[in-house]
N, C-alpha and C. Protein backbone atom coordinates (compact mmCIF):
# COMPACT_ATOMS: atom_id res chain seq x y z
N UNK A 1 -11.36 30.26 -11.06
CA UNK A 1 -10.84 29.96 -9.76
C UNK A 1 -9.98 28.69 -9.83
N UNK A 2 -8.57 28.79 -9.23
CA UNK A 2 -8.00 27.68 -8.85
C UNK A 2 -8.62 26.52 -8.26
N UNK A 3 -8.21 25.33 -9.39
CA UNK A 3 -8.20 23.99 -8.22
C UNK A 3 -7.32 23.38 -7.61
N UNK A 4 -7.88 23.14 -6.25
CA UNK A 4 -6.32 22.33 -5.29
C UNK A 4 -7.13 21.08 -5.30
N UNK A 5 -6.48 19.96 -5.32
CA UNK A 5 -6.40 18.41 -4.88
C UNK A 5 -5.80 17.92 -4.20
N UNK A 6 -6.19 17.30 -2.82
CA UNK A 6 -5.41 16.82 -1.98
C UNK A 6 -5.76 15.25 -2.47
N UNK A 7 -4.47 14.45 -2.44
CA UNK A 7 -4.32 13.12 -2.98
C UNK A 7 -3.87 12.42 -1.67
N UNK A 8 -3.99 11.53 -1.56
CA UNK A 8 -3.22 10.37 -0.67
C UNK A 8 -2.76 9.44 -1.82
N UNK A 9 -1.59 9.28 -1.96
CA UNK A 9 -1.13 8.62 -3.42
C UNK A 9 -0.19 7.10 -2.28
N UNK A 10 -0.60 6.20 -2.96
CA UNK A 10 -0.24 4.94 -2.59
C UNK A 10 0.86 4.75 -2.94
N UNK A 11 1.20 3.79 -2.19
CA UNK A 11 3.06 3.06 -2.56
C UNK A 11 3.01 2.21 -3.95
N UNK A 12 3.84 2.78 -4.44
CA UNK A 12 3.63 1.66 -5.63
C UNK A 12 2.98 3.05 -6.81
N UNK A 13 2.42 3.92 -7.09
CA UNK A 13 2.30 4.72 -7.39
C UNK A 13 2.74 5.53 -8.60
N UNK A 14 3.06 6.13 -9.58
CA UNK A 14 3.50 7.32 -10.13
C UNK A 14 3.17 8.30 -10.26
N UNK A 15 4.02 9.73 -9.90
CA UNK A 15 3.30 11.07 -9.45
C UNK A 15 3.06 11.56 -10.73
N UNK A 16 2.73 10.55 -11.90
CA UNK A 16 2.09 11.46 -13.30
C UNK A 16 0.73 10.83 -13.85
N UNK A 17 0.11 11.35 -14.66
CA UNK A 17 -1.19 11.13 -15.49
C UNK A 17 -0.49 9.65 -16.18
N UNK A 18 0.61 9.50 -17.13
CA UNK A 18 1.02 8.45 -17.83
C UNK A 18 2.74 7.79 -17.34
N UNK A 19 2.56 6.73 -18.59
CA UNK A 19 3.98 5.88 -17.76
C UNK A 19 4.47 5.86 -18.91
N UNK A 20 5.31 6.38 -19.33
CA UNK A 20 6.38 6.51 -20.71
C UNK A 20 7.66 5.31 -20.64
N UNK A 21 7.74 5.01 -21.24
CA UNK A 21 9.56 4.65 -21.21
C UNK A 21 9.15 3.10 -20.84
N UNK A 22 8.29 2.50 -20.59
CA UNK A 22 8.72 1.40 -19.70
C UNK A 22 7.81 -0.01 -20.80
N UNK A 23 8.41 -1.26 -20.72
CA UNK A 23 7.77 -2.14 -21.19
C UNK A 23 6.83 -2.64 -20.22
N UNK A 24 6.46 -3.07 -19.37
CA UNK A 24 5.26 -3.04 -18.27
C UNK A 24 4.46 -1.05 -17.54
N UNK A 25 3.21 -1.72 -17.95
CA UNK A 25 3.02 0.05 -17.49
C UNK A 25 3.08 -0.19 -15.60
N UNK A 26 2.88 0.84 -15.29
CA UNK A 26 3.21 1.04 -13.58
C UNK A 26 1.79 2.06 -13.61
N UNK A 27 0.67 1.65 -12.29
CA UNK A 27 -0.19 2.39 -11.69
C UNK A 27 0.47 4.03 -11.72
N UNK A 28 -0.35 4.81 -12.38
CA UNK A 28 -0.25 6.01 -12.19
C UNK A 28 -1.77 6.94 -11.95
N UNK A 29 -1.66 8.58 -11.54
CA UNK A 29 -2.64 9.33 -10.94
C UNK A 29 -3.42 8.56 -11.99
N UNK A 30 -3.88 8.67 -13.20
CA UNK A 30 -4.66 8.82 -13.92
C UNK A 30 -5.97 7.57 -13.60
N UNK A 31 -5.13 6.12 -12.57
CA UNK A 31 -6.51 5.33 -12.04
C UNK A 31 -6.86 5.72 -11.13
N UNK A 32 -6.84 7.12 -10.84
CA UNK A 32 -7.59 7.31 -9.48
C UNK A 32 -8.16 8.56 -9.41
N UNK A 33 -7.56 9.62 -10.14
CA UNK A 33 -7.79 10.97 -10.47
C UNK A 33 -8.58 10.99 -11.77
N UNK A 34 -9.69 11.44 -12.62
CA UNK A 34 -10.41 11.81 -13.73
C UNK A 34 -10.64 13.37 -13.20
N UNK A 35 -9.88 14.04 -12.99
CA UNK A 35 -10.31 15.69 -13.40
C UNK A 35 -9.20 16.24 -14.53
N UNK A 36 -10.01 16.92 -15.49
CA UNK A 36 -8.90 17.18 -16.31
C UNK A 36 -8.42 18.45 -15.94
N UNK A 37 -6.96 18.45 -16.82
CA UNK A 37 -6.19 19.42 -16.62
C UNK A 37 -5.66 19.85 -14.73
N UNK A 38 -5.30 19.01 -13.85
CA UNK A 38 -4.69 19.43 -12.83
C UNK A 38 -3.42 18.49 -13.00
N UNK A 39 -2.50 18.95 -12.47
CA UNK A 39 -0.80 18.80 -12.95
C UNK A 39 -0.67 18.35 -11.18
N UNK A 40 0.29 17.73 -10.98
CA UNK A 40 0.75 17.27 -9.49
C UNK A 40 1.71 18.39 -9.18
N UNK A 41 1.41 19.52 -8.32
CA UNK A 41 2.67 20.21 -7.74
C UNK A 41 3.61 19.24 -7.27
N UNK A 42 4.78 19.36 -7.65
CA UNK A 42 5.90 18.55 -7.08
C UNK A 42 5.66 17.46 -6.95
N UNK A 43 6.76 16.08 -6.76
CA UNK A 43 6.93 14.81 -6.37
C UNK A 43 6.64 14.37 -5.39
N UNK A 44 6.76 12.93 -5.60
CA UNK A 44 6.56 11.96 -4.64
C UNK A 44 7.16 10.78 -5.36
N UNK A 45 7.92 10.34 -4.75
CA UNK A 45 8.54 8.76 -5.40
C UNK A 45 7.72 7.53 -5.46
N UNK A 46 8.00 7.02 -6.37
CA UNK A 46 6.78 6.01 -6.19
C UNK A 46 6.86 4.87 -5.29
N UNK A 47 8.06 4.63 -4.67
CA UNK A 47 8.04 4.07 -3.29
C UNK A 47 7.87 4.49 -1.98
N UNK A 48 7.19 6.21 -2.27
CA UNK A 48 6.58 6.93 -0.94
C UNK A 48 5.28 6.96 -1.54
N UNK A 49 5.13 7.24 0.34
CA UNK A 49 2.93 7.49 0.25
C UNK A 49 2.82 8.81 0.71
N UNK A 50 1.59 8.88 0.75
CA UNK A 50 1.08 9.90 1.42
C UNK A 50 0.67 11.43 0.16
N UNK A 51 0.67 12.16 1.08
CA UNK A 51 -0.28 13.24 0.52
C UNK A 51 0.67 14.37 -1.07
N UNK A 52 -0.18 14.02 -1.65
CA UNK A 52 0.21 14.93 -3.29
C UNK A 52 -0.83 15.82 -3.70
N UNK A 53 -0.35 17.22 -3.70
CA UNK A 53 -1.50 18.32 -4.54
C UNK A 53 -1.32 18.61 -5.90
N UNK A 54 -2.62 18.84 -6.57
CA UNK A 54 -2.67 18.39 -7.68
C UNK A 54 -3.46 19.71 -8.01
N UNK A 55 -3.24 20.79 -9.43
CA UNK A 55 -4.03 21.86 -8.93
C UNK A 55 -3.77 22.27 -10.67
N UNK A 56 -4.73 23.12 -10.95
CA UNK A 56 -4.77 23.48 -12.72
C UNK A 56 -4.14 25.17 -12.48
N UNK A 57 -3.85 25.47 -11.57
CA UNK A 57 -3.05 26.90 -11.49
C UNK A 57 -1.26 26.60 -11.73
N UNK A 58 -0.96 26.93 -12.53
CA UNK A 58 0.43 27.12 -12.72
C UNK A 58 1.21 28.32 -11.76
N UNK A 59 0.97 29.02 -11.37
CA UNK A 59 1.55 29.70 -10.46
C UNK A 59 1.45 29.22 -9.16
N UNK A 60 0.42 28.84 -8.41
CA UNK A 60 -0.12 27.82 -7.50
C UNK A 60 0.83 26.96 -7.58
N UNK A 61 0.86 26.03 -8.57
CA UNK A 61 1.50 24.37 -8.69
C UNK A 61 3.37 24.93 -8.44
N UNK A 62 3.58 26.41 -9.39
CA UNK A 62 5.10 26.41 -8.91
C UNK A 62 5.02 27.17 -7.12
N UNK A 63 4.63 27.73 -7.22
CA UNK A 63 4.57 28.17 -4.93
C UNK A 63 4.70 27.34 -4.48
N UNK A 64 3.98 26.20 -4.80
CA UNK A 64 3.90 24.89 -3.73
C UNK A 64 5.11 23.81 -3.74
N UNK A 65 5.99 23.74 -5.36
CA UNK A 65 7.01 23.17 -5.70
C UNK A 65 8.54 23.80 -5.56
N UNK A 66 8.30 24.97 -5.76
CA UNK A 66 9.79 25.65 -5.56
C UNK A 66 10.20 25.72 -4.48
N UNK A 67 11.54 24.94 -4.12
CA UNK A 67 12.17 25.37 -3.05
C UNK A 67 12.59 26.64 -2.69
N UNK A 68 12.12 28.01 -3.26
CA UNK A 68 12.38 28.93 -3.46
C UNK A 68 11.32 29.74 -1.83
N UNK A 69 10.03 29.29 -2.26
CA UNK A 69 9.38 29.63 -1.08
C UNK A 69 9.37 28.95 0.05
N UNK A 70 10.37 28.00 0.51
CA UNK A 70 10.46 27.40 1.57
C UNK A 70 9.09 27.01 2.43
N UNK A 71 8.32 26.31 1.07
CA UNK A 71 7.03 25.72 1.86
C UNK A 71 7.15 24.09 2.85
N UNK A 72 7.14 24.30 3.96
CA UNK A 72 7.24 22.99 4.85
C UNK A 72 6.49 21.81 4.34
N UNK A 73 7.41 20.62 4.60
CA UNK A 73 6.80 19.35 3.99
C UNK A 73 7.21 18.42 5.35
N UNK A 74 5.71 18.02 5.68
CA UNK A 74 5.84 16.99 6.80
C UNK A 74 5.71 15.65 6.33
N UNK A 75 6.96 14.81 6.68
CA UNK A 75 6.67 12.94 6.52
C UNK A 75 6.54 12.48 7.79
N UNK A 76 6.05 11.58 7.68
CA UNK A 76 6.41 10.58 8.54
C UNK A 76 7.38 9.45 8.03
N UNK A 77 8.27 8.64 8.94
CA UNK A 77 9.15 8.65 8.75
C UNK A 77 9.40 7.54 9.28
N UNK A 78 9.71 5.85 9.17
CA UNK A 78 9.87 4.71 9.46
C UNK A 78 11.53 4.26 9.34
N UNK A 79 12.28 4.34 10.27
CA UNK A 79 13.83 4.43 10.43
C UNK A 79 14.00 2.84 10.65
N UNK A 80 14.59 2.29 10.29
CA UNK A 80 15.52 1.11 10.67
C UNK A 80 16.27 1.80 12.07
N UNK A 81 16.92 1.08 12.86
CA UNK A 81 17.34 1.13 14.27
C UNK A 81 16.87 2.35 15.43
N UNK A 82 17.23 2.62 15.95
CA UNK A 82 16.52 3.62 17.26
C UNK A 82 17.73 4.91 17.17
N UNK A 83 17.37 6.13 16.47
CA UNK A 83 18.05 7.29 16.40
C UNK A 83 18.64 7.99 17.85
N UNK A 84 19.72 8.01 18.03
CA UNK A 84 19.52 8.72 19.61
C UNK A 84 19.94 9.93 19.49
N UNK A 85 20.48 10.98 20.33
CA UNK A 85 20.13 12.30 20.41
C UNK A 85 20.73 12.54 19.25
N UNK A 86 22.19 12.15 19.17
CA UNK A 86 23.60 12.81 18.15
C UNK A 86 22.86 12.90 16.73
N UNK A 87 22.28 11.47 16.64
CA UNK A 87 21.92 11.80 14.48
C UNK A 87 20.77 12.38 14.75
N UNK A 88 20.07 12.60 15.96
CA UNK A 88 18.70 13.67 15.56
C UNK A 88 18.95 15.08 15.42
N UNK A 89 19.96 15.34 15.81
CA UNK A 89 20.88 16.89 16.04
C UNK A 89 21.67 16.72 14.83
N UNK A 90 22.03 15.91 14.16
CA UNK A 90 22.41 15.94 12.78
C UNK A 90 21.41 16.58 11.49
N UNK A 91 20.39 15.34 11.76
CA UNK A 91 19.46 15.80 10.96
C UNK A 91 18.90 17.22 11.16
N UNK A 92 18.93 17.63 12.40
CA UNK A 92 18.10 18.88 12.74
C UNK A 92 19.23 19.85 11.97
N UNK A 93 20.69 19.93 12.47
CA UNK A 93 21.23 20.60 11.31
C UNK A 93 21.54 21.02 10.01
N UNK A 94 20.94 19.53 9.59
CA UNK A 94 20.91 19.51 7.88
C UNK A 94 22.34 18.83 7.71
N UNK A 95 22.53 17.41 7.54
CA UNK A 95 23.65 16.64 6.99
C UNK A 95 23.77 17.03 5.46
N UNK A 96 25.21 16.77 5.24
CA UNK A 96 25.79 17.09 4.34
C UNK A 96 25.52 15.69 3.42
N UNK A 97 24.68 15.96 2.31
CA UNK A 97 24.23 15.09 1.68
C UNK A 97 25.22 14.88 0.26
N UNK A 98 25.59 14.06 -0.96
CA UNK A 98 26.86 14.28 -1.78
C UNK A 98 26.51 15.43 -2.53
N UNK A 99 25.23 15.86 -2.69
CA UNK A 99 24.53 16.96 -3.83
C UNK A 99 24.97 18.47 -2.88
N UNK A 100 25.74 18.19 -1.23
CA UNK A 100 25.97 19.26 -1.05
C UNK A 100 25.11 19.27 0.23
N UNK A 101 24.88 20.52 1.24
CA UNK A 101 24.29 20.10 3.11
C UNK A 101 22.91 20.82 2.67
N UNK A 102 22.27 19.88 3.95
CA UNK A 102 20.77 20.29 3.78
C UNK A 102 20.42 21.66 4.35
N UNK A 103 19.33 22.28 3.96
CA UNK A 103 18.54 22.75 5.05
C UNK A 103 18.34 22.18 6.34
N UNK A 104 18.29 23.02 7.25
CA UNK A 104 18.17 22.33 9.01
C UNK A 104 16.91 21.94 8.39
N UNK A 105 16.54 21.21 9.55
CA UNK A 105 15.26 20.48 9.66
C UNK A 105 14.98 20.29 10.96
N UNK A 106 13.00 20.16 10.86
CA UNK A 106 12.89 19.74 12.35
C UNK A 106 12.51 18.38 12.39
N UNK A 107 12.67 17.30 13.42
CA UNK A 107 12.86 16.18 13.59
C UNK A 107 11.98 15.95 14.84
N UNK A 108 11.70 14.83 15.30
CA UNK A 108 11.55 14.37 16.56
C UNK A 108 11.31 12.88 16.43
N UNK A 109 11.14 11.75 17.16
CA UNK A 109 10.83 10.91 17.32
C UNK A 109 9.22 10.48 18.12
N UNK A 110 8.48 9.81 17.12
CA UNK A 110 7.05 9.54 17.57
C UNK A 110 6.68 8.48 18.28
N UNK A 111 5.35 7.93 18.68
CA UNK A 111 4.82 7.00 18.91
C UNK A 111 4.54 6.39 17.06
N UNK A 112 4.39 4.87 16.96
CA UNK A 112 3.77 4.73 15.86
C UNK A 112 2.60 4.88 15.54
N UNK A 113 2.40 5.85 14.64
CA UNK A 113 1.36 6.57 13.94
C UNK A 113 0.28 5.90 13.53
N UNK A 114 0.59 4.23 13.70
CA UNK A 114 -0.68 3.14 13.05
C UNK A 114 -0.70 3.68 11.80
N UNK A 115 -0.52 4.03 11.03
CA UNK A 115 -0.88 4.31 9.23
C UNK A 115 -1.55 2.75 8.62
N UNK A 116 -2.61 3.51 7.75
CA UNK A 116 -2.71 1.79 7.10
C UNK A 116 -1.77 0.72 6.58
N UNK A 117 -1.87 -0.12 6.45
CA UNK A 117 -1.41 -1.25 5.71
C UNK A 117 -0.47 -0.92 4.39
N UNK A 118 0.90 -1.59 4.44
CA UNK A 118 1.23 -1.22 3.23
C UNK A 118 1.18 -2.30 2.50
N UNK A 119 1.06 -2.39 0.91
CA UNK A 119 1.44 -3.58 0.00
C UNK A 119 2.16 -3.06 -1.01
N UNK A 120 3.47 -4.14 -1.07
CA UNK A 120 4.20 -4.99 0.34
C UNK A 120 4.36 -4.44 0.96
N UNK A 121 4.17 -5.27 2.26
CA UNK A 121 4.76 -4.36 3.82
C UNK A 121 6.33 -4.62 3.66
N UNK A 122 6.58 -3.83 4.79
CA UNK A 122 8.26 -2.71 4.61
C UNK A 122 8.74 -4.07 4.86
N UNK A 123 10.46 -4.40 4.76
CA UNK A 123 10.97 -5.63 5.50
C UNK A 123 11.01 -5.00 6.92
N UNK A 124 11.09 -6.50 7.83
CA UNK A 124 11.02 -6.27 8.96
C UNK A 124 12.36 -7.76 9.45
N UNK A 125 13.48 -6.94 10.12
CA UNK A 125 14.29 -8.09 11.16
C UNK A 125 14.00 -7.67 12.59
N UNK A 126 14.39 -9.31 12.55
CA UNK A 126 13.93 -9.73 14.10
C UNK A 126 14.75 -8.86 14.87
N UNK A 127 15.90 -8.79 14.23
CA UNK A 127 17.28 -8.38 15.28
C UNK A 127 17.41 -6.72 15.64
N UNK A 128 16.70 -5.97 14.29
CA UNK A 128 16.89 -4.72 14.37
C UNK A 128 15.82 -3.75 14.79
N UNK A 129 15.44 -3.29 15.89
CA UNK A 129 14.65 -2.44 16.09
C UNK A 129 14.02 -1.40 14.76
N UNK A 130 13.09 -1.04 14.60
CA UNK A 130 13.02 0.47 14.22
C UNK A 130 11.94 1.44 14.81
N UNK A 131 11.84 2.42 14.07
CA UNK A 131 10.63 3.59 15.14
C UNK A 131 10.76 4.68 14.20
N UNK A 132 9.47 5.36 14.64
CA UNK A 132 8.90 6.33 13.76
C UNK A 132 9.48 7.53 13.85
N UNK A 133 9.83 8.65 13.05
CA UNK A 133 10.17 10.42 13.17
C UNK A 133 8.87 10.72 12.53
N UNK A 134 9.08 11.84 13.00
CA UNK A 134 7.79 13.27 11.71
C UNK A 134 9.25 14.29 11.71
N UNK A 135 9.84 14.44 10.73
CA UNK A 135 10.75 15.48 9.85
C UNK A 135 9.65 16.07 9.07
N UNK A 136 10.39 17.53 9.03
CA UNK A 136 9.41 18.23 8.73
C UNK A 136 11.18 19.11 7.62
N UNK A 137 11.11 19.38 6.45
CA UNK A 137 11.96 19.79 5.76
C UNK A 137 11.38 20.90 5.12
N UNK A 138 12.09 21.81 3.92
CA UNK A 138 11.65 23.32 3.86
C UNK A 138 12.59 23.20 2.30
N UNK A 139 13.04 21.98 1.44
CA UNK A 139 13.39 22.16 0.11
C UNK A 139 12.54 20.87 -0.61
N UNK A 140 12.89 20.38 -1.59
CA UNK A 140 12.58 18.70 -2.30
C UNK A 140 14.11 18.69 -2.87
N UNK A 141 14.69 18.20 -2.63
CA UNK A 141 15.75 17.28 -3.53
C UNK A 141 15.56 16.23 -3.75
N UNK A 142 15.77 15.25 -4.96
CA UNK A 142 15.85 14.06 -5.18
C UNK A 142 15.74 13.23 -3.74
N UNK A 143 14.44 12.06 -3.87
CA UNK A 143 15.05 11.15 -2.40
C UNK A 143 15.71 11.77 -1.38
N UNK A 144 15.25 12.92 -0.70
CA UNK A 144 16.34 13.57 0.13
C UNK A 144 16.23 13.16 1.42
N UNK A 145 14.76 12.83 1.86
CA UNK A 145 14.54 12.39 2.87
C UNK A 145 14.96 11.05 3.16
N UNK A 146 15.12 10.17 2.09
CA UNK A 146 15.99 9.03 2.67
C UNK A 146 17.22 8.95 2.55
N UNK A 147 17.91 9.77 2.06
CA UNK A 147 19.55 10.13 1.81
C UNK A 147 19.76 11.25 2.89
N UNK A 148 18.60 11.53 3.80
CA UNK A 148 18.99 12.60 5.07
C UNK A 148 19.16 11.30 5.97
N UNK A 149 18.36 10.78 6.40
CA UNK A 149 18.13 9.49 7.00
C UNK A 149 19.18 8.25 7.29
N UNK A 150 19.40 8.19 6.04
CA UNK A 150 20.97 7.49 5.32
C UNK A 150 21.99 7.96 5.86
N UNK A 151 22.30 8.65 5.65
CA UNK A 151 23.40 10.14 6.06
C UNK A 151 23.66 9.84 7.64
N UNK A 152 22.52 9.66 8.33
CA UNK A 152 23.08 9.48 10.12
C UNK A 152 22.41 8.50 10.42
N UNK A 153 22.83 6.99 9.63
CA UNK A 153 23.24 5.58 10.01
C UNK A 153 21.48 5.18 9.64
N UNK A 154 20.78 5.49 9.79
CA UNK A 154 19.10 5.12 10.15
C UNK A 154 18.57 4.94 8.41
N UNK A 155 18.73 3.90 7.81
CA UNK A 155 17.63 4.31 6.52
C UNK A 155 16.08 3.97 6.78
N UNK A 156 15.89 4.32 5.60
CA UNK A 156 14.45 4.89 5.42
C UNK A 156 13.25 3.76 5.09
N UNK A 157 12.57 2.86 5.98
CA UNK A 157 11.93 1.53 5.70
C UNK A 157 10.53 2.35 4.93
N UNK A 158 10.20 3.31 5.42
CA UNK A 158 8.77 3.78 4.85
C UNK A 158 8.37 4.93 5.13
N UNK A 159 8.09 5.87 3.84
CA UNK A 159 8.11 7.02 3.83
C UNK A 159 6.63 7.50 3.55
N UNK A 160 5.89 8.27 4.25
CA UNK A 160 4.29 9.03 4.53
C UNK A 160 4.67 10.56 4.39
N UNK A 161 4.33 11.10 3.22
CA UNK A 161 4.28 12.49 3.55
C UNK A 161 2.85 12.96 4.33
N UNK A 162 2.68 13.74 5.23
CA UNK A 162 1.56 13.58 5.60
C UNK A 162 1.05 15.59 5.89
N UNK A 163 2.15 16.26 5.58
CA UNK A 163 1.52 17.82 5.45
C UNK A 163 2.61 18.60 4.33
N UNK A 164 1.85 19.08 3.65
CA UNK A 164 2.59 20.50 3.05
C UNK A 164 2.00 21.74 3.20
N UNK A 165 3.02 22.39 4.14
CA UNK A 165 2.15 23.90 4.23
C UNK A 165 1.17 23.67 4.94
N UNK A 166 -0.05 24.40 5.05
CA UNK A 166 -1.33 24.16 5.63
C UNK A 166 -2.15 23.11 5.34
N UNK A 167 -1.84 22.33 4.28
CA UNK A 167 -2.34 21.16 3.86
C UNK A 167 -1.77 19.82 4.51
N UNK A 168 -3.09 18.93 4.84
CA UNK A 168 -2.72 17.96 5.68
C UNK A 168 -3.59 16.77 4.73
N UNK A 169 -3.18 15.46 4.94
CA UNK A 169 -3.54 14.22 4.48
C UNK A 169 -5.17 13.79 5.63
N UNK A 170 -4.97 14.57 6.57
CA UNK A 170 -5.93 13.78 7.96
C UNK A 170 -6.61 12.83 7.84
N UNK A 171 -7.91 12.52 7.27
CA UNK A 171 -8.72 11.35 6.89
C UNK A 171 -8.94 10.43 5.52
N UNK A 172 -7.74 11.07 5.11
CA UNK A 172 -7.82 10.72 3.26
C UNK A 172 -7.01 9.06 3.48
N UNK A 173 -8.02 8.05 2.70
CA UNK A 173 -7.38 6.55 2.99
C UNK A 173 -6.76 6.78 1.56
N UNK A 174 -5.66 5.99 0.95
CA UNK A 174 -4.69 5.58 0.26
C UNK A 174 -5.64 5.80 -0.93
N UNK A 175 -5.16 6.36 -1.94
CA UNK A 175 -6.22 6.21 -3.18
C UNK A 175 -7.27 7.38 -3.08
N UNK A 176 -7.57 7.97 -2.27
CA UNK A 176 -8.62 8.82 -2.58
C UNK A 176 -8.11 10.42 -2.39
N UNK A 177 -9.28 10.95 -2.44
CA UNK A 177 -8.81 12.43 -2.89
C UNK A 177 -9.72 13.71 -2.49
N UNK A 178 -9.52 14.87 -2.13
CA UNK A 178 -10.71 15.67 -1.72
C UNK A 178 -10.33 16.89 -2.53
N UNK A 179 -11.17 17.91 -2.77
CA UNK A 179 -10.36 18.93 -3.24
C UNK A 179 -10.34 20.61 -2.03
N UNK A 180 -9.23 21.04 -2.07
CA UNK A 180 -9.41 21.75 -0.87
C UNK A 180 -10.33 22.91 -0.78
């Protein structure tokens, strides 16, 4: 039988078992995860949080990663300035990103979600408002969600994935993990 892992993977993070290439190592799954053999379906940047599945089925791990099955991925979504209707109707159309136009997307603007604490917390100016979305997208491209964001004036202070598919983050604090 398949295993699924729901992760809440911290900022600061790497979405692999090891850290290759680098003269300082960087926190990766492997201080927080000890099950062997489960692979991370798809990314997460290591300057996003939130929820990563982690699963020893290879057919499983590609369903959940291929943009092929158009499985929904919900963030939450920390914008620099206050989006008004025009770039939310952008984004909802899918901006034309340089790799080429998105998938539509659904968008809205939230209350803040309170999420825990980040370290470091996001920058914050005095002068510039910001406020929360939940985008909800249906591919992964590279950083797409902050190059969607980018795209209609608003970047991206802090990024929470918080559902894929039927899978949700709900009570999982930063670092820990359940299996589904």
């Amino acid at each position: 039988m398949a295993r699924l892992i729901l992760f809440n993977k911290p900022y600061g993070v790497l979405s692999q078992f090891t850290d290759r290439g680098t003269v300082s190592a960087r926190p990766t799954l492997s201080q927080f995860v000890d099950i062997p053999g489960v692979y991370p379906a798809g990314r997460l940047d290591r300057d996003s949080e939130g929820l990563l599945l982690l699963t020893d089925d290879g057919r499983l791990q590609a369903r959940i990663a291929d943009p092929r099955f158009k499985l929904p991925k919900t963030y939450l979504v920390q914008v620099e300035g206050m989006p008004d209707a025009a770039a939310l109707d952008r984004l909802r159309a899918g901006p034309v990103l340089a790799d080429g136009p998105t998938r539509p997307a659904e968008v809205e603007r939230i209350a803040d979600p309170a999420p825990w604490p980040r370290d470091p917390p996001i920058r914050v100016r005095l002068a510039i408002p910001d406020c929360w979305l939940r985008l909800t997208i249906r591919e992964g491209r590279n950083r797409q969600v902050r190059r969607m964001t980018a795209a209609v004036g608003h970047p991206t202070l802090r990024l929470i994935r918080w559902r894929i598919g039927d899978w949700t983050l709900a009570d999982l604090a930063p670092g820990d993990w359940r299996a589904a």
